[in-house]
Protein backbone atom coordinates (compact mmCIF):
# COMPACT_ATOMS: atom_id res chain seq x y z
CA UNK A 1 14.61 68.43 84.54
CA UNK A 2 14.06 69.05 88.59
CA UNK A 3 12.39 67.02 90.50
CA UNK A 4 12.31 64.06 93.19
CA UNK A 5 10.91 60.52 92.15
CA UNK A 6 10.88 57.44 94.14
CA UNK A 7 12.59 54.47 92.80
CA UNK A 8 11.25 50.49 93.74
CA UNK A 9 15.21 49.57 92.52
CA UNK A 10 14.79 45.96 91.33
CA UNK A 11 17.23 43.48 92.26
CA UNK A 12 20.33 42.32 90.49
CA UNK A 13 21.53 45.98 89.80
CA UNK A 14 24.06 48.77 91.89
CA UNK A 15 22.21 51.99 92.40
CA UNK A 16 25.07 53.42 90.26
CA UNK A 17 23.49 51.41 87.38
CA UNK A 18 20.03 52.67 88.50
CA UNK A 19 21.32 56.52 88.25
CA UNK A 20 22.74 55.67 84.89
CA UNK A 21 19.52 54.16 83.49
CA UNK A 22 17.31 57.00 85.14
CA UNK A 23 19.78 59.22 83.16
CA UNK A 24 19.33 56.89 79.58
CA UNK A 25 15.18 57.60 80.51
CA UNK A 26 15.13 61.30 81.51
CA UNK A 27 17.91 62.31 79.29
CA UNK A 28 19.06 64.64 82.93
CA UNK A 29 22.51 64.25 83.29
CA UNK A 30 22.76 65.55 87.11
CA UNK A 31 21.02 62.86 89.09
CA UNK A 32 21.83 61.21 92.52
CA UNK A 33 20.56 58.71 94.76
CA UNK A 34 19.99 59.12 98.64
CA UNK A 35 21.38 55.92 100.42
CA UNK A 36 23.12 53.32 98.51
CA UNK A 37 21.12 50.02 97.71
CA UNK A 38 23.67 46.45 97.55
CA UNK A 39 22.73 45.02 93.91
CA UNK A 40 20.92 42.24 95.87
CA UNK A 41 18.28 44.65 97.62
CA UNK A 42 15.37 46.14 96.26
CA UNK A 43 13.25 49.06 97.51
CA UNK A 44 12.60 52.28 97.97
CA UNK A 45 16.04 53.98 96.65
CA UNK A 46 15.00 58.13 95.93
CA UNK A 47 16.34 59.77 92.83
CA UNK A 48 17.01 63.51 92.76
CA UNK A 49 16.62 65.74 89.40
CA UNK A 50 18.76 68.69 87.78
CA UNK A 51 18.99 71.26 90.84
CA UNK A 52 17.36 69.09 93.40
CA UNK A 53 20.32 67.12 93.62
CA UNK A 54 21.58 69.81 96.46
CA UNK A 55 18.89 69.00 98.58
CA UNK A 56 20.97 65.30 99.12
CA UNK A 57 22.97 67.26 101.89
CA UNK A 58 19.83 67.58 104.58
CA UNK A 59 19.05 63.74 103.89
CA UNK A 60 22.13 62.49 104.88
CA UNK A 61 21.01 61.78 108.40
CA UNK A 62 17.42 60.39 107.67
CA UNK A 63 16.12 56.96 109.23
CA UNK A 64 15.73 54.02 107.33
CA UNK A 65 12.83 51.37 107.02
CA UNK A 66 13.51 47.52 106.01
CA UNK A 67 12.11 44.37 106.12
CA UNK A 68 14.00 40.98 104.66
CA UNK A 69 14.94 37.59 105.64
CA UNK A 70 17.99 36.29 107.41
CA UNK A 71 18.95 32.77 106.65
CA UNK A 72 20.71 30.81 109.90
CA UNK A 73 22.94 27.95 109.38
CA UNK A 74 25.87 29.57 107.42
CA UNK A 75 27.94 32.61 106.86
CA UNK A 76 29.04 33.90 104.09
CA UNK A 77 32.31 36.30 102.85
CA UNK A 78 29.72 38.90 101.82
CA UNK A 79 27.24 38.54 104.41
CA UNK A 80 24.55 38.01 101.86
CA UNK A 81 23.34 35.29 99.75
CA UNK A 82 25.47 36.64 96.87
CA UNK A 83 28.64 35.26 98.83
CA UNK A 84 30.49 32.21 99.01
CA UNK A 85 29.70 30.17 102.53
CA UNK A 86 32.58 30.48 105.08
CA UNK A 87 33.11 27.30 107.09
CA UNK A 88 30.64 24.17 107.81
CA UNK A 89 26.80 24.53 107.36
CA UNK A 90 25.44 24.24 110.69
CA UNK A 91 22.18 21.81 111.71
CA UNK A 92 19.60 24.79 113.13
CA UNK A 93 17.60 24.05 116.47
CA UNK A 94 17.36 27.80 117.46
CA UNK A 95 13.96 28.17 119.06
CA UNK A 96 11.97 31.15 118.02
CA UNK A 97 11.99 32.55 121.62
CA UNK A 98 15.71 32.23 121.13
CA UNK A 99 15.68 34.42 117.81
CA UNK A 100 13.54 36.75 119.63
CA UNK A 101 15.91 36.82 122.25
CA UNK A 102 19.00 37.65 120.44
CA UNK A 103 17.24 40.27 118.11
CA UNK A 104 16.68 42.37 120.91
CA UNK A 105 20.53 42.37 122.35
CA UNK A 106 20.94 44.74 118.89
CA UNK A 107 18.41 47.40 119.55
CA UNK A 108 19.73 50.53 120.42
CA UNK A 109 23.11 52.54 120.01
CA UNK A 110 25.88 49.50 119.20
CA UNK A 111 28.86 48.89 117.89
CA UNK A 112 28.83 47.31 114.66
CA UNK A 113 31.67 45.97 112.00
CA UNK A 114 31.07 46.74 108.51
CA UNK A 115 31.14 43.89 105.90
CA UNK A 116 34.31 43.17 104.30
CA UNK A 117 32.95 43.75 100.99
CA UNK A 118 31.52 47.01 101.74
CA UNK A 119 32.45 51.00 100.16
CA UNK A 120 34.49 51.62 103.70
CA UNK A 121 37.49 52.43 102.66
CA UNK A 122 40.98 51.65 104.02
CA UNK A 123 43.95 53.47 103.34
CA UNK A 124 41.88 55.51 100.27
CA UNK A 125 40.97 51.75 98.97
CA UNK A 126 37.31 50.65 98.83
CA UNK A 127 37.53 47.62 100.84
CA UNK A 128 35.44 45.18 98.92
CA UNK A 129 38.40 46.09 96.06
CA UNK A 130 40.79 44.55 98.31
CA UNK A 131 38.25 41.50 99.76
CA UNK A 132 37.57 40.74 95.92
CA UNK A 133 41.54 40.22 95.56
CA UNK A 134 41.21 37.86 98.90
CA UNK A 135 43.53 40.57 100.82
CA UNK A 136 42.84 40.48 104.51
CA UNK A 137 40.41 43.49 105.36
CA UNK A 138 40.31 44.78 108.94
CA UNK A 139 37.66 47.20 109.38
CA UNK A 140 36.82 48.68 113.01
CA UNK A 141 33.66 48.36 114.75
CA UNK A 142 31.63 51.94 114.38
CA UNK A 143 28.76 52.90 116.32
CA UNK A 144 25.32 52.67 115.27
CA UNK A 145 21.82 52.84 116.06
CA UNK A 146 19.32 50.13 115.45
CA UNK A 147 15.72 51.90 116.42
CA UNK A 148 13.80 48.73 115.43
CA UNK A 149 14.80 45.03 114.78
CA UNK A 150 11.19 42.86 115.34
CA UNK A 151 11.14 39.13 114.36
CA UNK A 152 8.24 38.54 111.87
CA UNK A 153 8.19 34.97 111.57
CA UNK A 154 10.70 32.08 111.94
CA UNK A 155 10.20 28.70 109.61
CA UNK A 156 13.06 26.50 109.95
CA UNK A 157 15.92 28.33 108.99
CA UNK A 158 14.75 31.44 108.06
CA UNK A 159 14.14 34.13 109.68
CA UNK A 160 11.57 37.37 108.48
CA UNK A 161 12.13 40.98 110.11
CA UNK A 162 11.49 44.38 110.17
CA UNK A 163 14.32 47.39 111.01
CA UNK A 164 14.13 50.34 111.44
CA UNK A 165 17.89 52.02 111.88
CA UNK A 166 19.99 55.19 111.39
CA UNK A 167 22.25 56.20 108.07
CA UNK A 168 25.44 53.94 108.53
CA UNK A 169 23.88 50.70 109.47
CA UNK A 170 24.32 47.58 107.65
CA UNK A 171 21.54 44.75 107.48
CA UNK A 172 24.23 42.60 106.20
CA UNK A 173 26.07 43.03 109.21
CA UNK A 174 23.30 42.58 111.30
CA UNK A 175 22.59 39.17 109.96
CA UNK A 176 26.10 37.56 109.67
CA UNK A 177 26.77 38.81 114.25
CA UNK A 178 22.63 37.83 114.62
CA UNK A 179 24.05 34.16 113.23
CA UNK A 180 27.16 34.51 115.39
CA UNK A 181 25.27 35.43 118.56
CA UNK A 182 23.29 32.18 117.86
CA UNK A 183 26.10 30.12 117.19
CA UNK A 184 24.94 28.71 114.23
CA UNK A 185 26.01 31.22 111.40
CA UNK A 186 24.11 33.46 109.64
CA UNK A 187 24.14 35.59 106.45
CA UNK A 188 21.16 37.93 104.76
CA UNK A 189 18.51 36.01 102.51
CA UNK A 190 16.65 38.73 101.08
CA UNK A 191 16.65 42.53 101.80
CA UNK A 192 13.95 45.33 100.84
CA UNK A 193 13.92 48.76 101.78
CA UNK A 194 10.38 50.23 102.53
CA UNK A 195 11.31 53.92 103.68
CA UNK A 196 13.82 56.57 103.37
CA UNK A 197 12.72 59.53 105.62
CA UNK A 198 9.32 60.79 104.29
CA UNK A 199 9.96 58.50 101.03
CA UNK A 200 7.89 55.17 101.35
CA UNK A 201 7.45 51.94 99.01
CA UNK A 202 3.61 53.05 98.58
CA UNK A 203 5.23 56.14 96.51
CA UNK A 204 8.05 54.55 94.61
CA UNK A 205 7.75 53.67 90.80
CA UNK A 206 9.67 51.40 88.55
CA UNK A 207 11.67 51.52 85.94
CA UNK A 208 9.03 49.73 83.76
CA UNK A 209 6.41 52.42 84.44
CA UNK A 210 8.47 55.19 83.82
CA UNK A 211 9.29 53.67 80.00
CA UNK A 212 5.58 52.98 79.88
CA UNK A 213 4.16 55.44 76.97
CA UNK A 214 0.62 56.78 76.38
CA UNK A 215 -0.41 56.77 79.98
CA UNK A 216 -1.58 59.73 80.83
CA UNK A 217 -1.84 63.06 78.49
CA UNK A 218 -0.50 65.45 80.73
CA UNK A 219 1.84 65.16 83.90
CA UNK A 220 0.62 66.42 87.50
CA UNK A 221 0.73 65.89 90.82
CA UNK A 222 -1.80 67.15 93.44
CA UNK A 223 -1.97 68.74 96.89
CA UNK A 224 -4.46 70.59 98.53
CA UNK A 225 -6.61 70.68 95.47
CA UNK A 226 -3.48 72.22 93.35
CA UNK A 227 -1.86 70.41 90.22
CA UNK A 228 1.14 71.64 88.75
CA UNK A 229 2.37 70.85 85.75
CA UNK A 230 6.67 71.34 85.04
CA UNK A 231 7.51 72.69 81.44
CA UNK A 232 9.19 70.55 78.89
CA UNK A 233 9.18 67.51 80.68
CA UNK A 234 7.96 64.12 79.49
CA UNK A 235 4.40 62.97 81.11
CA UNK A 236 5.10 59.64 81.87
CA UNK A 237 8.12 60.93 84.05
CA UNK A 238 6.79 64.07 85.65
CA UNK A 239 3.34 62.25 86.96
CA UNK A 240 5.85 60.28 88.98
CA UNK A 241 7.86 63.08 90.68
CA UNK A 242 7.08 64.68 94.56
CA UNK A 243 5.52 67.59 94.87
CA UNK A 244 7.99 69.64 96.15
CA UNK A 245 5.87 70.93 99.26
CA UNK A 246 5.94 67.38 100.64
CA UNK A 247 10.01 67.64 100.49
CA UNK A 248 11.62 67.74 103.57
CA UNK A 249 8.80 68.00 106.07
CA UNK A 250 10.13 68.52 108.96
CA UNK A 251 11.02 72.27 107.61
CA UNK A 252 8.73 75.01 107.81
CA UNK A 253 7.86 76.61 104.68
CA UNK A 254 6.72 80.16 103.25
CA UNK A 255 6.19 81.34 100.20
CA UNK A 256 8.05 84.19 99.44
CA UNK A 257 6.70 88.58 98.98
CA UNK A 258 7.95 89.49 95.54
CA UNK A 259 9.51 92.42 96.86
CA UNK A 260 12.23 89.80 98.56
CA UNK A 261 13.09 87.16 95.71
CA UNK A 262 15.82 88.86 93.77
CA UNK A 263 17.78 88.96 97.14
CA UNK A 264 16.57 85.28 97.92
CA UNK A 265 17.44 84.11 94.08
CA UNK A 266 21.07 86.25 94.03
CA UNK A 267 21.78 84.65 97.66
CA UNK A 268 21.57 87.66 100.13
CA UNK A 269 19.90 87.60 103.17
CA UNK A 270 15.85 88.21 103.95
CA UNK A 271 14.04 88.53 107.56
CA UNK A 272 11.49 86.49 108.13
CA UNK A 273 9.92 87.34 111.16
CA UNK A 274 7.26 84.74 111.80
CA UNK A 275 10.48 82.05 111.44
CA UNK A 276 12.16 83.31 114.88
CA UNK A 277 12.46 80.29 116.35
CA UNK A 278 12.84 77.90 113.13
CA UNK A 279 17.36 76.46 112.07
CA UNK A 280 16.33 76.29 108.39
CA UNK A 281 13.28 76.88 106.23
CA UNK A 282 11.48 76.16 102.90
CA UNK A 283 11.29 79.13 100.42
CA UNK A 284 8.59 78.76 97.24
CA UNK A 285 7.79 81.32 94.71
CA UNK A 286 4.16 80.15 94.17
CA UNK A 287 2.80 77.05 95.70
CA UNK A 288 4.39 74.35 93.82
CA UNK A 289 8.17 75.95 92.95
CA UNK A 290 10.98 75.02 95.95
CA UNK A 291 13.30 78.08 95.28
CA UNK A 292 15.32 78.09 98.27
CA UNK A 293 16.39 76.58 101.87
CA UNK A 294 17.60 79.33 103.89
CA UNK A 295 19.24 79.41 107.29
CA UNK A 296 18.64 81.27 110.45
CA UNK A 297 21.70 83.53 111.44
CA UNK A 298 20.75 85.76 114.02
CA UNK A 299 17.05 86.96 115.02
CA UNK A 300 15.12 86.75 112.11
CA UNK A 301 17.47 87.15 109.77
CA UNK A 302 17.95 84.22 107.20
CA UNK A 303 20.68 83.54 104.91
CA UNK A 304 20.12 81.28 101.51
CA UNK A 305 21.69 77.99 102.50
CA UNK A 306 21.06 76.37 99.02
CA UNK A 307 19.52 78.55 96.04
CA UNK A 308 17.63 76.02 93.43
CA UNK A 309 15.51 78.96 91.56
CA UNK A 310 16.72 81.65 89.11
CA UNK A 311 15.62 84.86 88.56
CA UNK A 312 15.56 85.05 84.96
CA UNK A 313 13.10 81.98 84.81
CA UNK A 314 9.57 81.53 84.45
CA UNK A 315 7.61 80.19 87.06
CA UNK A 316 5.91 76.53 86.75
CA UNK A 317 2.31 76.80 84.93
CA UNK A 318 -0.57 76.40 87.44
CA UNK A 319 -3.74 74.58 86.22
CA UNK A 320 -6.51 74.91 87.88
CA UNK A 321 -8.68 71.61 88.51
């Protein structure tokens, strides 16, 4: 099975454990995630299918959209309500204009420490291993960028936002030095991601509907008046997945002569001439099958970057509407 599907991960899991259940559903073995969810978080977490999992390598810079809640007043070891507090609660007066204040010191490129019980590893060690067995954990401040970070509401001691920030950020991070800056302590409350690149929340399905059965007969997607329809896959999953001309939209696309796609499919080079100007490029065999990302290396010569089609298969049904 090949595809992309958007994932609302509930809460209370690890996004390994969401991979392994998408696995238990699908019956695909080769599935990965693009940006690792805490257990605590929910949101948009993207799950790619079969072959599509070598697309993970151009979303490994994308953006990131949250929103959540920060609770003031006390820290915690993790930096999230899961943790145990650190210290004395403190009495909160902050003002809102305060709050406001503060969250705007962290917009922009900043240096940031990553949470002791984090995947950073030291030595070849996951930290967290190492904070779970109360070892001291000294991590160094990396940079990062912070694009958006807009107070949505303060009552009492909590505090609702919305971020928008690079790959490498941590909104448990931002929290706990948010708490330090206003000298009260602080730790994350509640977390959701809304967006991963082109992914949003108003796409993602959950686990529940993709074990629902009976709900539709047959499984398509549409775009410009086109459904496709992917062979031997179950309906209730393949009505969720992307239609693989939305992937990646910030690449050009072209669907491909047949005259060209046994060089494209055996990974030799093609010219595309109206592609001078374009790094890398989307290559389909019809208008719904992603066969290709290929590369400019001189003029308008490309070179196969990542192959996901085969020559010796059959192309996806169309079905007319």
């Amino acid at each position: 099975m090949d595809g992309v599907l958007v994932l609302d991960k509930p809460g209370g899991i690890t996004s390994h454990d969401a991979v392994n259940r998408l696995r238990r559903i699908t019956g695909e073995r080769s599935i990965g995630h693009l940006g690792t969810l805490d257990p605590m978080a929910t949101g948009v977490l993207p799950m790619l299918l079969g072959r599509m999992t070598r697309l993970a390598q151009f979303y490994l810079h994308c953006e990131k959209d949250y929103e959540g809640e920060i609770c003031l007043g006390f820290a915690t070891d993790t930096y999230d309500a899961t943790g145990e507090p650190t210290g004395l609660a403190h009495e909160v007066n902050c003002s809102e204009a305060q709050i406001r204040e503060v969250a705007g010191q962290f917009v922009g490129v900043i240096e940031q420490t990553p949470p002791s019980y984090s995947a950073k590893k030291i030595a070849g060690v996951p930290a967290y291993k190492l904070a779970r067995k109360k070892q001291t954990v000294e991590l160094k401040p990396v940079k990062v960028e912070i694009k958006k970070f807009e107070i949505a509401g303060v009552q009492g001691d909590r505090v609702a936002f919305r971020a928008q920030v690079a790959s490498g950020t941590y909104l448990r991070s931002l929290a706990h030095d948010m708490g330090q800056q206003l000298g009260v302590g602080g730790h994350l409350a509640s977390l959701r991601r809304t967006a991963v690149g082109e992914f949003r929340i108003e796409d993602a399905c959950g686990f529940e509907d993709l074990q629902a059965q009976g709900q539709v007969s047959e499984g398509s997607l549409t775009l410009h008046n086109i459904r496709y329809r992917t062979l031997e896959m179950p309906s209730e999953i393949s009505q969720y997945l992307r239609h693989p001309r939305t992937l990646l939209p910030g690449f050009p696309s072209v669907t491909a002569p047949p005259e060209t796609l046994p060089r494209l499919l055996n990974g030799n080079s093609v010219n595309l001439p109206e592609f001078s100007s374009a790094k890398l490029v989307k290559v389909f065999r019809n208008q719904t099958e992603l066969i290709a990302i290929v590369q400019r290396v001189a003029g308008t010569l490309f070179q196969p970057k990542v192959v996901l089609g085969s020559a010796q298969e059959q192309p996806v049904e169309m079905v007319q509407p």
